[in-house]
Every structure is written in structure tokens, then in C-alpha cells.
N, C-alpha and C. Protein backbone atom coordinates (compact mmCIF):
# COMPACT_ATOMS: atom_id res chain seq x y z
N UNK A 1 65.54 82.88 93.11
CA UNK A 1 66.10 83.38 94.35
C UNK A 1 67.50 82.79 94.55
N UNK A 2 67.76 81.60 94.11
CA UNK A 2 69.34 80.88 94.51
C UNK A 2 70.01 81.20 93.36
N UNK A 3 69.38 81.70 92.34
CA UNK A 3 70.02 82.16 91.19
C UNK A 3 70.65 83.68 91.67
N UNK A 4 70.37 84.59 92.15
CA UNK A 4 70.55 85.89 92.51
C UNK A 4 71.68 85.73 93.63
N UNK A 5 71.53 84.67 94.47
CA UNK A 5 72.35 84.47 95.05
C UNK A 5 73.92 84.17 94.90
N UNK A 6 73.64 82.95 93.89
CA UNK A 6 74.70 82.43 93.18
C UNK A 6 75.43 83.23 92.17
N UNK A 7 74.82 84.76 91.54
CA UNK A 7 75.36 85.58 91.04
C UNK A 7 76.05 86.57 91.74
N UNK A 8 75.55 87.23 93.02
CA UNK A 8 75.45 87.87 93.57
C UNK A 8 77.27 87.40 94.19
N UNK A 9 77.39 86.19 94.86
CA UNK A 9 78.48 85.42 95.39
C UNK A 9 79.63 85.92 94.27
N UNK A 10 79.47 85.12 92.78
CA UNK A 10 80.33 85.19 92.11
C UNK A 10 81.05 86.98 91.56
N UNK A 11 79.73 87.98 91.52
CA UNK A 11 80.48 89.22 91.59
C UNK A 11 81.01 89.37 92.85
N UNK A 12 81.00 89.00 94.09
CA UNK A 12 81.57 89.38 95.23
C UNK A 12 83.37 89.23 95.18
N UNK A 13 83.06 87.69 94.72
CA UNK A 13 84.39 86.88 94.41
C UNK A 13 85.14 87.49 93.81
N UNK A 14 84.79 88.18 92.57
CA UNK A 14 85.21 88.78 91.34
C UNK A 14 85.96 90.49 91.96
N UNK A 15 85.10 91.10 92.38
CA UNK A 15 85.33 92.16 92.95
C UNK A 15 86.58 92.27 93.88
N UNK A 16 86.38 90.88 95.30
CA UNK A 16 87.64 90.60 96.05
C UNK A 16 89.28 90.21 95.16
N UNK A 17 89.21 89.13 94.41
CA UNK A 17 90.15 88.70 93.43
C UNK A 17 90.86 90.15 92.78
N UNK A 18 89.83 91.21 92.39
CA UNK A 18 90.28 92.45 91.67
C UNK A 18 90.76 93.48 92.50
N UNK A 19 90.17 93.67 93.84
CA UNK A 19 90.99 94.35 94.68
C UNK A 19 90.10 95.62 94.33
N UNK A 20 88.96 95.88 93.98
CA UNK A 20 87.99 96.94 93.87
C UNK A 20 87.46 97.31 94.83
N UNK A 21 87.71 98.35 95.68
CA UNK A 21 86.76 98.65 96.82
C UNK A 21 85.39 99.17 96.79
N UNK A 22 84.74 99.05 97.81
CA UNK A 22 83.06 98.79 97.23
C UNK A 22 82.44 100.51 97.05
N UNK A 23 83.48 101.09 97.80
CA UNK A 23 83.25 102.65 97.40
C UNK A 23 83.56 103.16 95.93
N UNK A 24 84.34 102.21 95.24
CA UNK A 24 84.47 102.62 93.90
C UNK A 24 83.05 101.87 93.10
N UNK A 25 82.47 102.84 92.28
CA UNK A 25 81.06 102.80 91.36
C UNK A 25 81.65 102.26 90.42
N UNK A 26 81.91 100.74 90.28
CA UNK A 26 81.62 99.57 89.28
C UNK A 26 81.01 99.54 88.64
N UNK A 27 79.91 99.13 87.48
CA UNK A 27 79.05 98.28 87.04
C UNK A 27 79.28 96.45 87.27
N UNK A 28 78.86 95.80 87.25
CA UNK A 28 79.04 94.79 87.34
C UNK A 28 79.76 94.03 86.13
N UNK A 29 79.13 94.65 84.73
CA UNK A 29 79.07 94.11 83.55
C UNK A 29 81.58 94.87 83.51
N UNK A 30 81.01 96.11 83.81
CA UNK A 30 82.48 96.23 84.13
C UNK A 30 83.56 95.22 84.49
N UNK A 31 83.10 95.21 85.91
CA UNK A 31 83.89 94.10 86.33
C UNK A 31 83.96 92.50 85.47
N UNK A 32 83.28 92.07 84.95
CA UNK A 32 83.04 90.91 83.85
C UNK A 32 84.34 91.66 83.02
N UNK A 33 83.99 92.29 82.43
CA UNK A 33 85.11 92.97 81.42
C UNK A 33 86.74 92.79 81.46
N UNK A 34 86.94 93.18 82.98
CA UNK A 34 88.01 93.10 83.81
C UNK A 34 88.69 91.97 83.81
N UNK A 35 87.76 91.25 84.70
CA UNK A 35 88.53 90.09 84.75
C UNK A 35 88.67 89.15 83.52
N UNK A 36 87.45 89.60 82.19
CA UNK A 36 87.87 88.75 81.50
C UNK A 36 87.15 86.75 81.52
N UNK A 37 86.00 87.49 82.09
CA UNK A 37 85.32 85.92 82.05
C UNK A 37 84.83 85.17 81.45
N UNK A 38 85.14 84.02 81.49
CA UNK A 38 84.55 82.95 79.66
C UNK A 38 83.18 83.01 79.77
N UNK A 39 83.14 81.94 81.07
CA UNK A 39 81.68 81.40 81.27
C UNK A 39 81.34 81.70 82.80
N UNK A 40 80.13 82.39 82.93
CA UNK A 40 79.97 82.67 83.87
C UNK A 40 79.52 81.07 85.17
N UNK A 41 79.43 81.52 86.59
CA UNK A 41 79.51 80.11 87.16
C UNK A 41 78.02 79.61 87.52
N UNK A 42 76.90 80.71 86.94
CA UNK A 42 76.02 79.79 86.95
C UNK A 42 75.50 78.93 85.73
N UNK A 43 75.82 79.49 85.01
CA UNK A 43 75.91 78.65 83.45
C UNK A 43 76.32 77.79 83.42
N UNK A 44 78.06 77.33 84.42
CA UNK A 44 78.47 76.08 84.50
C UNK A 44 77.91 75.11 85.31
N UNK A 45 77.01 75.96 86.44
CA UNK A 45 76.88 75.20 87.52
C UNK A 45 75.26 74.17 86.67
N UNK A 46 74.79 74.81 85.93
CA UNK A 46 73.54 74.03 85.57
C UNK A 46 73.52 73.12 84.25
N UNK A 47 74.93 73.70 83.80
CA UNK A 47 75.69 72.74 82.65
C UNK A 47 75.84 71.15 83.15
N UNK A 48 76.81 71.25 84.65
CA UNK A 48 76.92 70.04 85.56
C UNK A 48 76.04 69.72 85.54
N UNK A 49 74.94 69.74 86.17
CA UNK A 49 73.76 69.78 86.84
C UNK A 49 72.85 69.32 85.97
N UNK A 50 72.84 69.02 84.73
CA UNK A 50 71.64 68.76 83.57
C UNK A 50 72.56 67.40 83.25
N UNK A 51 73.93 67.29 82.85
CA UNK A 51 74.66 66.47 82.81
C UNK A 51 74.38 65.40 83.72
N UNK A 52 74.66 65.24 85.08
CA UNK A 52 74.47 64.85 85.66
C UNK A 52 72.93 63.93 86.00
N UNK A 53 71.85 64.92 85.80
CA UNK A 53 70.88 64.26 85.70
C UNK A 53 70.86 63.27 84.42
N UNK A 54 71.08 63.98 83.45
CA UNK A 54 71.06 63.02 82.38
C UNK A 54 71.91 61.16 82.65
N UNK A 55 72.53 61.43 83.64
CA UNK A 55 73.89 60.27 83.98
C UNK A 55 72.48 59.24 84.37
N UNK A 56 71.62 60.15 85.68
CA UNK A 56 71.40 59.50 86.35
C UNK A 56 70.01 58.58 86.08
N UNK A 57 69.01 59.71 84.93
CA UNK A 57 68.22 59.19 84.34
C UNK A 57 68.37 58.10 83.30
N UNK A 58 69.26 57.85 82.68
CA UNK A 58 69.84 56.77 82.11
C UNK A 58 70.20 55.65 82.88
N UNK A 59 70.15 55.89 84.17
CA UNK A 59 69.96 54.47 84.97
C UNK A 59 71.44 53.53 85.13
N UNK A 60 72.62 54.62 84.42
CA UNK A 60 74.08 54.11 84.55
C UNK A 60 74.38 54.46 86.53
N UNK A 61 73.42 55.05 87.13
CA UNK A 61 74.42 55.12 88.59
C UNK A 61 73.39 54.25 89.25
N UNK A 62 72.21 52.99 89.10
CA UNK A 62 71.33 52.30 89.69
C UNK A 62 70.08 52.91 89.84
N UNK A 63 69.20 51.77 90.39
CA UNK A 63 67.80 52.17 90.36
C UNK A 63 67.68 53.25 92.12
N UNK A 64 68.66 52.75 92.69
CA UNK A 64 68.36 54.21 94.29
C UNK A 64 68.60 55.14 93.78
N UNK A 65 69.54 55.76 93.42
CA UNK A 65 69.81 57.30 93.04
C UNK A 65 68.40 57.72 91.53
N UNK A 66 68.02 56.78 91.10
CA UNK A 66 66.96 57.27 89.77
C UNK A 66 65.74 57.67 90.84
N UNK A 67 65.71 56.77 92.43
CA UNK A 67 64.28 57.01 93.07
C UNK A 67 64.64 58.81 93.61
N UNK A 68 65.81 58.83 94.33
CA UNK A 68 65.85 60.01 95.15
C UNK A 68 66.04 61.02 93.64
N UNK A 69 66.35 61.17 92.80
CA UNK A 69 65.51 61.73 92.10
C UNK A 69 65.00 62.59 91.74
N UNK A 70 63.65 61.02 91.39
CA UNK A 70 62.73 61.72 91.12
C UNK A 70 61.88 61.89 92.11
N UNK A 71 62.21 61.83 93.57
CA UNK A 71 61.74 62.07 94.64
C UNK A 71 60.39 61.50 94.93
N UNK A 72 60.31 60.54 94.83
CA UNK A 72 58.78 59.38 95.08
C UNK A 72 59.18 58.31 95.74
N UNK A 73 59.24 58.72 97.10
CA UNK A 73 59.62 58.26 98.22
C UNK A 73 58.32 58.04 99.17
N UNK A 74 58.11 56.69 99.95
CA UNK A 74 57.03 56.97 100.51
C UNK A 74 57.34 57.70 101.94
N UNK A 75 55.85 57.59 102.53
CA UNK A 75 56.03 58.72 104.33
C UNK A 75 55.23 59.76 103.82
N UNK A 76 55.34 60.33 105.03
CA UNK A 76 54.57 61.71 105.16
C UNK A 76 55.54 62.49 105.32
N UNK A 77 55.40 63.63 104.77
CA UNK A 77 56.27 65.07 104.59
C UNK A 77 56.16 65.74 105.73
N UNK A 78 57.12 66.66 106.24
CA UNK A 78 57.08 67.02 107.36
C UNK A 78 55.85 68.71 107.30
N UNK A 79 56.03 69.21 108.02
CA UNK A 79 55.26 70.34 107.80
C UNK A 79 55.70 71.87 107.15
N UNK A 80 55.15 72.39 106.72
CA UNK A 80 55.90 73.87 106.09
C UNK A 80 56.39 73.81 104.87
N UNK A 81 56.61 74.54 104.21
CA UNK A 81 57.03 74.84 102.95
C UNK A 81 57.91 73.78 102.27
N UNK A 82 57.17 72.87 100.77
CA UNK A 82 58.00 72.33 100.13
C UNK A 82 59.47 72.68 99.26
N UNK A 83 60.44 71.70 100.11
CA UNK A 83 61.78 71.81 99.84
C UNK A 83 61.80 72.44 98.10
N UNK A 84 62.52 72.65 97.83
CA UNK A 84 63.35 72.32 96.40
C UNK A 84 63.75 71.06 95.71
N UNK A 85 62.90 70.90 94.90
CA UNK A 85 63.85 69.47 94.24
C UNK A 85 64.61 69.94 92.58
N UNK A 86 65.51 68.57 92.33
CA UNK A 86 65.78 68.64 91.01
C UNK A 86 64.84 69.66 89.90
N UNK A 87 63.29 68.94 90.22
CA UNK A 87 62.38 68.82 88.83
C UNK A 87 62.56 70.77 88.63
N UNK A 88 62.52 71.18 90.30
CA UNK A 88 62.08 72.38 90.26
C UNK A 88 63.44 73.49 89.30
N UNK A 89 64.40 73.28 90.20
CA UNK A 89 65.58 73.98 88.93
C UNK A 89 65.83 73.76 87.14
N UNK A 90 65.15 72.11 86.55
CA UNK A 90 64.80 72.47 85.42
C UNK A 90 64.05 72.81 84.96
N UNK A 91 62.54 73.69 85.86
CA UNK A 91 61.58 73.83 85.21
C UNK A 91 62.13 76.02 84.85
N UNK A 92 62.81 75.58 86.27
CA UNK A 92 63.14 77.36 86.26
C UNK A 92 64.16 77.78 85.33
């Protein structure tokens, strides 16, 4: 779902930058064409994002940032639907 989103954003971006009005019948893959794009930005964004964990699982940024995490925190959770964590975007 934040994936669709995060795509969804970046053709928007793409479309505005190009000056395409939404009455003109694009393809999307078109517009990619157009502008000429290396790497798309969710590819980079989970490039960071794996990087990063990797920083943090290696235990180079301290043992607080290794707890929040891996999210094993004590307390009670509030009510309603569990958040999103890390584990969940590398499993997806």
C-alpha cells in the first residue's frame, strides 16, 4: 500500500516536471521514457533503507537505536491496528 503510494507520488512529480496535462493519455511507462529515468525512487528509497539498517544492526550507531529497531520495547501497546515496523518493509 505505501509502495503504490510512493509510486503513484513519483509519476505525479514526473508528469508536473514534464508539463503533461492529465487530459493527455500517457502511459506511465511513457512518461519513464521521457524523462529518461535511471533509477526509479522507490528502488532508491529501500536501497537507503536496507543500508541503513545494515549500519544499525552492526551496532556502529549504539545499543538504543539497535533496541528501537528491533522494536522490543517494554509497556503495553495502545489499542487498534499494529503500526508498521522496519521488520515489516523487509519482509515485503
Amino acid at each position: 500500500m505505501v509502495q503504490k503510494k510512493i509510486q503513484t507520488f513519483e509519476m505525479w512529480c514526473y508528469r508536473r516536471l514534464l508539463k503533461v496535462p492529465w487530459t493527455e493519455k500517457k502511459t506511465n511507462k511513457e512518461i519513464i521514457q521521457i524523462a529518461d529515468v535511471g533509477e526509479r525512487l522507490l528502488q532508491q528509497l529501500m536501497k537507503r533503507k536496507l543500508g541503513y539498517a545494515g549500519l544499525i544492526s552492526r551496532g556502529s550507531s549504539g545499543p538504543l537505536l539497535q533496541l528501537l529497531l528491533e522494536g522490543k520495547i517494554e509497556g503495553k501497546r495502545g489499542q487498534g491496528r499494529a503500526r508498521r515496523n522496519w521488520v515489516d518493509d523487509f519482509k515485503e
